[in-house]
C-alpha atoms as a PDB file:
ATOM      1  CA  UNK A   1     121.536  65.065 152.818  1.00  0.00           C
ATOM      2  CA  UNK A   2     124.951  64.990 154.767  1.00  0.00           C
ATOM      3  CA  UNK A   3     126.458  67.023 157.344  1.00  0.00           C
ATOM      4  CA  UNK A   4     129.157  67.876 154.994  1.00  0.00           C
ATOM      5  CA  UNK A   5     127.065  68.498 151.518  1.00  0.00           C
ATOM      6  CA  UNK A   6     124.873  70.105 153.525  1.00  0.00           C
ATOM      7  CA  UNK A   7     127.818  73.099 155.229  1.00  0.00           C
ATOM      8  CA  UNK A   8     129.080  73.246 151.842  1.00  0.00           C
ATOM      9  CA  UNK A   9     125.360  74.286 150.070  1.00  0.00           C
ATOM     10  CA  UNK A  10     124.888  76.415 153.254  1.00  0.00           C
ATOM     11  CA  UNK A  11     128.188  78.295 152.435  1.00  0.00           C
ATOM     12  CA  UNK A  12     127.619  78.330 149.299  1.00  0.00           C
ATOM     13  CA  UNK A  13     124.469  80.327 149.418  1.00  0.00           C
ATOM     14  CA  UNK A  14     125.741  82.652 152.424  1.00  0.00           C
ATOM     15  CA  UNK A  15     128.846  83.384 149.680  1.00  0.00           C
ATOM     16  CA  UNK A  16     126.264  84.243 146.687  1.00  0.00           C
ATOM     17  CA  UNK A  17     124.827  86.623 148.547  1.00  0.00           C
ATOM     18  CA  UNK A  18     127.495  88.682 149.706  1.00  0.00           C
ATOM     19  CA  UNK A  19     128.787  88.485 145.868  1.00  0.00           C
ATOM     20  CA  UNK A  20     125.750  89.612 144.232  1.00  0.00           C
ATOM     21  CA  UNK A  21     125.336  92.295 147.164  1.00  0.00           C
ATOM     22  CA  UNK A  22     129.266  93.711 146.385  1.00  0.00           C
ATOM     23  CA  UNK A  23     128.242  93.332 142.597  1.00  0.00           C
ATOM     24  CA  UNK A  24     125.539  94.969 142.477  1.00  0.00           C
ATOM     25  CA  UNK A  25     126.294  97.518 145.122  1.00  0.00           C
ATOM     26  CA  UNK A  26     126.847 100.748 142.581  1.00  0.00           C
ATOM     27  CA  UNK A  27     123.739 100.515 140.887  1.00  0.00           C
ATOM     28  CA  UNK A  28     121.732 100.913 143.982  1.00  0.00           C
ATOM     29  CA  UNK A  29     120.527 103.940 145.651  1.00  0.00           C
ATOM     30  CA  UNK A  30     121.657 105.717 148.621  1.00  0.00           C
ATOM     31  CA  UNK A  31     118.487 104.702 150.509  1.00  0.00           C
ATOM     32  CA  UNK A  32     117.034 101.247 149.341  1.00  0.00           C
ATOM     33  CA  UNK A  33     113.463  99.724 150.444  1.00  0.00           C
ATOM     34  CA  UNK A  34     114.102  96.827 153.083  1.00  0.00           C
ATOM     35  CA  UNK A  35     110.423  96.241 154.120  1.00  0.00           C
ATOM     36  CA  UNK A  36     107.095  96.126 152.572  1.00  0.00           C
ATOM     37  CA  UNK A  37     103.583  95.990 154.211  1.00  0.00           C
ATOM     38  CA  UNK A  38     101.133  93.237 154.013  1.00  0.00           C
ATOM     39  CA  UNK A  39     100.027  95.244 150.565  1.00  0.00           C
ATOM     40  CA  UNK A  40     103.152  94.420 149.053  1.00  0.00           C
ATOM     41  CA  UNK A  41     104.358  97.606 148.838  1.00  0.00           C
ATOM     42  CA  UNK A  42     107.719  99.485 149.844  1.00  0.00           C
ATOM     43  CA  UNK A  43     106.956 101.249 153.328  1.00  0.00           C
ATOM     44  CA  UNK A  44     110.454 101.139 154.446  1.00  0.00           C
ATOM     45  CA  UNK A  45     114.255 102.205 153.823  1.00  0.00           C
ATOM     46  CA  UNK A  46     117.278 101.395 155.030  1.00  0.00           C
ATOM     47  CA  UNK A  47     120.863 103.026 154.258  1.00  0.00           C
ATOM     48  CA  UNK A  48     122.710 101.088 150.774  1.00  0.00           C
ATOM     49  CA  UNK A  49     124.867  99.157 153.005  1.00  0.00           C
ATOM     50  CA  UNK A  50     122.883  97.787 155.698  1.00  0.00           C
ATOM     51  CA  UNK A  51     120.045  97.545 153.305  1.00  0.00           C
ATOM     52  CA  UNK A  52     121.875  95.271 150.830  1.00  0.00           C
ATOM     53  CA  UNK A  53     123.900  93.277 153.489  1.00  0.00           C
ATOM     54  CA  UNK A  54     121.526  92.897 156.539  1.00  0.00           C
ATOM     55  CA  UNK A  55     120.312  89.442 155.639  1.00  0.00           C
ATOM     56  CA  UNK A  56     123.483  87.898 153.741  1.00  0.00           C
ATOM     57  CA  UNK A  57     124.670  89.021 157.712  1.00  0.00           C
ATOM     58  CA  UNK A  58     121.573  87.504 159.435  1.00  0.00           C
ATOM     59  CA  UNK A  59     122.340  84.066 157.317  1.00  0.00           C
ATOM     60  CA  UNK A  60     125.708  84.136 158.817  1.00  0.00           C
ATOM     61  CA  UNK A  61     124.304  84.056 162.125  1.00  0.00           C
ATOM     62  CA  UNK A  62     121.617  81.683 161.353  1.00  0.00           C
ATOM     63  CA  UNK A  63     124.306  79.274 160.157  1.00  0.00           C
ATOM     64  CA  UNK A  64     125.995  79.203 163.506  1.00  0.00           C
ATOM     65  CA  UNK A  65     122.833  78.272 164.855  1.00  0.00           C
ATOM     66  CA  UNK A  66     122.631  75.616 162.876  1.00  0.00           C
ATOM     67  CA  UNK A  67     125.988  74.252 164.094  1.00  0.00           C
ATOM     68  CA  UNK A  68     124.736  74.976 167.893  1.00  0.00           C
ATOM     69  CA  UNK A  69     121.820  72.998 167.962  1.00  0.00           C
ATOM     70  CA  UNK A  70     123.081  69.531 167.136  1.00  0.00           C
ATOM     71  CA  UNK A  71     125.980  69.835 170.388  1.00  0.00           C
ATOM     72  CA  UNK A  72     123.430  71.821 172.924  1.00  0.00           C
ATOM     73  CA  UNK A  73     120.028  69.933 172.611  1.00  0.00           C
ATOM     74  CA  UNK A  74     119.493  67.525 175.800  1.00  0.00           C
ATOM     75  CA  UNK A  75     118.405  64.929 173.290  1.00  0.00           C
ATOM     76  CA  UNK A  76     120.626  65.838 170.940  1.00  0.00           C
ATOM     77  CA  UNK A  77     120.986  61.872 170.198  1.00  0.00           C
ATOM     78  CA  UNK A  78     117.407  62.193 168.731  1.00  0.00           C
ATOM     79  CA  UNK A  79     118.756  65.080 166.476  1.00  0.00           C
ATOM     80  CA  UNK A  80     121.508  62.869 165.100  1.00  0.00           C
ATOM     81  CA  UNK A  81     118.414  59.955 164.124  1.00  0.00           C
ATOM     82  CA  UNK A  82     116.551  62.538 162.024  1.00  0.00           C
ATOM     83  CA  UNK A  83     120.068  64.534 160.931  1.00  0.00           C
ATOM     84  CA  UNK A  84     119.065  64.450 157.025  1.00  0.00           C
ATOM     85  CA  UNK A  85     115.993  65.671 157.586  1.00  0.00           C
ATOM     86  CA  UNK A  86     117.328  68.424 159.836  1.00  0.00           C
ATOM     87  CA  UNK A  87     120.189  69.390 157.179  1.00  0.00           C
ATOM     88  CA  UNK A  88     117.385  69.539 154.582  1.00  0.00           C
ATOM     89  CA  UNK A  89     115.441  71.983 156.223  1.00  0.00           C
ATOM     90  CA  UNK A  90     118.254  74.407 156.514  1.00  0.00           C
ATOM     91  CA  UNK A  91     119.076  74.497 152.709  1.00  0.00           C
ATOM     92  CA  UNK A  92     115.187  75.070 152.330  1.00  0.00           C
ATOM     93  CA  UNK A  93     115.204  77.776 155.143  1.00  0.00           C
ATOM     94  CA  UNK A  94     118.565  79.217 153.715  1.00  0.00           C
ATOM     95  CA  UNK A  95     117.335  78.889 150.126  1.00  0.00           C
ATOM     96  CA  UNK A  96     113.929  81.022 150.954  1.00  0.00           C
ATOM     97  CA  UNK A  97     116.449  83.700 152.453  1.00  0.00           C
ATOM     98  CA  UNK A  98     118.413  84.213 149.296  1.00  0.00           C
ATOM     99  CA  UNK A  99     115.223  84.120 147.035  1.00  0.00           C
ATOM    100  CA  UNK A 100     113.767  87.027 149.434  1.00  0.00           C
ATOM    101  CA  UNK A 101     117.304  88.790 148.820  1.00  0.00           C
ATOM    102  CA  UNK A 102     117.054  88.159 145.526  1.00  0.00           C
ATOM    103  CA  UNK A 103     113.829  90.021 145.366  1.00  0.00           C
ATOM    104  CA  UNK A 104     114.827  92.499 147.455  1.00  0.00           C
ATOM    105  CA  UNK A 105     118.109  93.710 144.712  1.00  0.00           C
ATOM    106  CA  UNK A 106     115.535  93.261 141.695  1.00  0.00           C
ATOM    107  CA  UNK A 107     113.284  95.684 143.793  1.00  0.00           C
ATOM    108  CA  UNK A 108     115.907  98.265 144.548  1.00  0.00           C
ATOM    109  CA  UNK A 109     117.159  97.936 140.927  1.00  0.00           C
ATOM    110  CA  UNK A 110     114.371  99.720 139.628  1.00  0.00           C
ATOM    111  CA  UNK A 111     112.095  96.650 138.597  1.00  0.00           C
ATOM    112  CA  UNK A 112     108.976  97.264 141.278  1.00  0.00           C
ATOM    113  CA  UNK A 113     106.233  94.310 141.345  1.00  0.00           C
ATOM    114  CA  UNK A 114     103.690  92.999 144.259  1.00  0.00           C
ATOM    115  CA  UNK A 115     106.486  91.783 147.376  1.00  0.00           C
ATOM    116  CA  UNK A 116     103.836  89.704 148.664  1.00  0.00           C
ATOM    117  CA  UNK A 117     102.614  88.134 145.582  1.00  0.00           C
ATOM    118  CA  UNK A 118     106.130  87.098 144.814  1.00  0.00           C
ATOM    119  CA  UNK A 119     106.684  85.536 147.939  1.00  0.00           C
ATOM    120  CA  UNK A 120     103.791  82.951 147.815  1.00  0.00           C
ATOM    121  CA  UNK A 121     104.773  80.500 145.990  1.00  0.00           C
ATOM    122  CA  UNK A 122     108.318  80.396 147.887  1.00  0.00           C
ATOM    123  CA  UNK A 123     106.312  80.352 151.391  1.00  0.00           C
ATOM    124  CA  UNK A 124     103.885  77.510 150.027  1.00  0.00           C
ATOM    125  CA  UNK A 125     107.098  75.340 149.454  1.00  0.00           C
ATOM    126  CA  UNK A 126     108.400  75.978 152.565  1.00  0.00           C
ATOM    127  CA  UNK A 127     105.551  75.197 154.746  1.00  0.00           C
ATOM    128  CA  UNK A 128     104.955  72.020 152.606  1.00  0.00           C
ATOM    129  CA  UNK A 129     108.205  70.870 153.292  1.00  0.00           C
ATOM    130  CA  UNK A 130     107.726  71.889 156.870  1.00  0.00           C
ATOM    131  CA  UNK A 131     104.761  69.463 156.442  1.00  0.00           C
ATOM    132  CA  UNK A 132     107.087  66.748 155.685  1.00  0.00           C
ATOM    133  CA  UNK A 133     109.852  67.633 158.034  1.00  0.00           C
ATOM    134  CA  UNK A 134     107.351  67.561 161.120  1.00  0.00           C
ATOM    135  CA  UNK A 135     106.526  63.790 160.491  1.00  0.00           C
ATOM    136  CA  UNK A 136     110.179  62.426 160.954  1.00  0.00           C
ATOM    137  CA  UNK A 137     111.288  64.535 163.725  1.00  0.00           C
ATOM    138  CA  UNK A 138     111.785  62.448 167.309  1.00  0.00           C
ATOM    139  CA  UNK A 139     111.385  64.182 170.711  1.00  0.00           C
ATOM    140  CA  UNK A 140     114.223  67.100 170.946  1.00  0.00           C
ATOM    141  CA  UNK A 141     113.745  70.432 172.606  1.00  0.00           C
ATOM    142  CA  UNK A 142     115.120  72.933 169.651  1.00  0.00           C
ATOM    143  CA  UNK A 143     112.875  72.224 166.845  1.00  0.00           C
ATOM    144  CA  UNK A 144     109.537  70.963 166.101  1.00  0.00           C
ATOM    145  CA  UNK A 145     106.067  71.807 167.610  1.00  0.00           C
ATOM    146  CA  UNK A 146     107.512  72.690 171.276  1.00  0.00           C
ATOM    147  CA  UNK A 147     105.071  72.463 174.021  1.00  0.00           C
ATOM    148  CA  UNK A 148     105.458  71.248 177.497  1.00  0.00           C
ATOM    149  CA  UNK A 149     103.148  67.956 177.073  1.00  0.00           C
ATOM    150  CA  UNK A 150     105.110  67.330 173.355  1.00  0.00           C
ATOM    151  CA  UNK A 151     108.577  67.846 175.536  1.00  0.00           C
ATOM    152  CA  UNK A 152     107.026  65.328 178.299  1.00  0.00           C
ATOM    153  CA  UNK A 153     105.921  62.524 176.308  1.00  0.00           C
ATOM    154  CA  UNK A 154     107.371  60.694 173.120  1.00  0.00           C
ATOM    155  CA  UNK A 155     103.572  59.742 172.548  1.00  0.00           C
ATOM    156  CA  UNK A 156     102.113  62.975 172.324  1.00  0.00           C
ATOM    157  CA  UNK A 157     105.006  64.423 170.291  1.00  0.00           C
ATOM    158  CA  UNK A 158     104.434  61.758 167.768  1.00  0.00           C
ATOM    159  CA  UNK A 159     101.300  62.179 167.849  1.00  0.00           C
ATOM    160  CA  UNK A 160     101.221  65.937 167.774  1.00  0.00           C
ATOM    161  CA  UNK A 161     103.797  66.212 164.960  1.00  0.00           C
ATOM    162  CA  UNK A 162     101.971  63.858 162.522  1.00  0.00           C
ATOM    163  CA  UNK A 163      99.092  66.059 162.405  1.00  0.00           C
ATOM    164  CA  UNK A 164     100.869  68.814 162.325  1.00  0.00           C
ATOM    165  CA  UNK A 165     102.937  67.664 159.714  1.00  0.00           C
ATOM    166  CA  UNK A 166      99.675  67.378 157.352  1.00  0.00           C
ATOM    167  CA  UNK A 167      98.385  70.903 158.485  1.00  0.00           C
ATOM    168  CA  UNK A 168     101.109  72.127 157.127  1.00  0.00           C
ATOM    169  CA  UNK A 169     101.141  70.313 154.027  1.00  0.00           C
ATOM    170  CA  UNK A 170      97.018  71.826 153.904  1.00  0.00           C
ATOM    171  CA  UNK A 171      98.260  75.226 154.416  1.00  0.00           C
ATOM    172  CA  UNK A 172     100.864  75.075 152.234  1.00  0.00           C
ATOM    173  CA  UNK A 173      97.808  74.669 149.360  1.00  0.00           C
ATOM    174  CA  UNK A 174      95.557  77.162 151.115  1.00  0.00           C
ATOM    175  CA  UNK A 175      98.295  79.998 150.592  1.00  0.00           C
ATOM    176  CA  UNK A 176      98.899  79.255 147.253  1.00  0.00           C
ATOM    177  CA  UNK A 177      95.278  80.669 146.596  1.00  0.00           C
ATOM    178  CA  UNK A 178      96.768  84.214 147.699  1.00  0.00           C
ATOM    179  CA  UNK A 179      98.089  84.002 144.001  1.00  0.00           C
ATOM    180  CA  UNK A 180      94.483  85.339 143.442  1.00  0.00           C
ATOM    181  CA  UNK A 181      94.072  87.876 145.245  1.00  0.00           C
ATOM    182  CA  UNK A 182      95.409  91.367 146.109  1.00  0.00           C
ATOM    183  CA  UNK A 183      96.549  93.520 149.391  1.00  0.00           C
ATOM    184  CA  UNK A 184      96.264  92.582 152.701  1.00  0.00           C
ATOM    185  CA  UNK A 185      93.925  89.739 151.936  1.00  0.00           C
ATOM    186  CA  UNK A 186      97.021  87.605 149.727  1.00  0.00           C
ATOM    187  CA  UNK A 187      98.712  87.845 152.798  1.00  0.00           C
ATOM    188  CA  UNK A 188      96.417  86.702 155.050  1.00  0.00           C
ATOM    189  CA  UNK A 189      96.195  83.205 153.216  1.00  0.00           C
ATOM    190  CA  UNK A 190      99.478  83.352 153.555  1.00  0.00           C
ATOM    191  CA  UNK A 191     100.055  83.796 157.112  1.00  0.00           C
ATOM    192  CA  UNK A 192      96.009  83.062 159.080  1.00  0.00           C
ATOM    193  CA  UNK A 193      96.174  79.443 158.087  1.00  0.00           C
ATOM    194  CA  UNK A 194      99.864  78.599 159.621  1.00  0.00           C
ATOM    195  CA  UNK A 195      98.534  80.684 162.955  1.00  0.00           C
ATOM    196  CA  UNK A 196      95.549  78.161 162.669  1.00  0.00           C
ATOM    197  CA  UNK A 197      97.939  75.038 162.739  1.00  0.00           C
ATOM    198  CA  UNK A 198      99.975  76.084 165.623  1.00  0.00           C
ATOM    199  CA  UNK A 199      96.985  76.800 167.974  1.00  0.00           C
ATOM    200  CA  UNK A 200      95.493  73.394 167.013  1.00  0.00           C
ATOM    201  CA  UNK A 201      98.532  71.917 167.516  1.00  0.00           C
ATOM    202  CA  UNK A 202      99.130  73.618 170.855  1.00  0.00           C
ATOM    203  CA  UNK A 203      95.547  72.435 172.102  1.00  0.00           C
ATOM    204  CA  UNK A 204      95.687  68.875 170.579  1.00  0.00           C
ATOM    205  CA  UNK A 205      99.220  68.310 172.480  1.00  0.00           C
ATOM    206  CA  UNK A 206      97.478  69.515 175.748  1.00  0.00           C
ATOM    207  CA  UNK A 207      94.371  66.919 174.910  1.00  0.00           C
ATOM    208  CA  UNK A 208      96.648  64.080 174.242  1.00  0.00           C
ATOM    209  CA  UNK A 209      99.105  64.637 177.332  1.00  0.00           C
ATOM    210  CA  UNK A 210      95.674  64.811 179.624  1.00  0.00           C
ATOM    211  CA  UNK A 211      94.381  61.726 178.140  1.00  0.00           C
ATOM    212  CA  UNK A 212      97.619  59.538 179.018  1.00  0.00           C
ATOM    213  CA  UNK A 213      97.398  61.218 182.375  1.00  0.00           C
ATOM    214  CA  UNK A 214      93.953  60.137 183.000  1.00  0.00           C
ATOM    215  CA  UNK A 215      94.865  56.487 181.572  1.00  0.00           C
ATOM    216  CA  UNK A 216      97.939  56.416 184.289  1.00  0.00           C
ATOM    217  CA  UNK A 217      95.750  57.608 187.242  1.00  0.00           C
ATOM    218  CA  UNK A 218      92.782  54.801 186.385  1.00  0.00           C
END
């Protein structure tokens, strides 16, 4: 995916949302639910405008962020090696946001289901392709598995980032069994088995780093 497809998609989806939010905005109540605990169910409100229009405005922001990275980043040369890969995770990241939004209007429009259940499947796809991202990324110090022996060493990142990249594809199955179950428990798979991958991955970039240490001192 381009640099320009991709600001145009990005747009694109930052403008749907605002639409459907100004659309919509009569038929919603004074108060509308804008969080829900690990149960799936409502446990907090928000005023009708900030309550419709927080996260079209959040997406804004997140866009310029997206812009920032690329021109900031001290390897910012790596960025531009892997750029389709970085402009596809956006449209993912920005596509999960308007499919939570998108949720959240059917919710306040009267048409109450399990939050958390409906979110699964859209979190398995994103840490899958997470999965996938991690493999092509190259050594930057913005995104990816950011440690301070991944940031020192092209090796280790590689290294660190390939299994990560499959953890994530492993997790991305594991919370798809949440599907199955109810409460808290559907969002543990969600959530326990990506907390899993990031501590191995913190402690696997720390082994690798000490290993090429020990190789330079012998």
């Amino acid at each position: 995916m381009n640099t320009k497809n991709t600001i145009i998609i990005l747009t694109i989806l930052i403008a749907a949302t605002f639409i459907a939010g100004m659309v919509l905005y009569s038929q919603f109540p004074d108060r509308v639910v804008s969080h829900w605990n690990a149960a799936g169910e409502a446990d907090g409100y928000m005023g009708k405008f900030l309550g419709i229009f927080l996260l079209p405005l959040v997406m804004v922001g997140v866009f310029l962020i997206y812009f920032v990275i690329p021109k900031v980043d001290p390897l910012k040369a790596n960025i531009e090696v892997f750029r389709k890969y970085y402009n596809a995770l956006w449209i993912f990241i920005f596509a999960f946001f308007v499919y939570i939004f998108g949720l959240t209007l059917i919710w306040n429009l009267g048409y109450q289901f399990n939050f958390t259940i409906a979110i699964i499947p859209a979190m398995a796809v994103l840490w899958f392709f997470l999965g996938v991202f991690l493999g092509k990324l190259k050594r930057n110090w913005s995104v990816g598995i950011r440690t301070p022996w991944t940031i020192s060493s092209d090796v280790v990142w590689e290294k660190t980032h390939k299994l990560g990249g499959r953890l994530f594809k492993i997790a991305a199955v594991i919370s798809l069994f949440g599907l199955f179950f109810q409460g808290g428990i559907a969002f543990i798979m969600i959530i326990f088995p990506v907390i899993i991958v990031a501590v191995v991955a913190v402690i696997y970039s720390y082994v690798e780093y000490r290993k090429i240490e020990k190789g330079k001192i012998v």
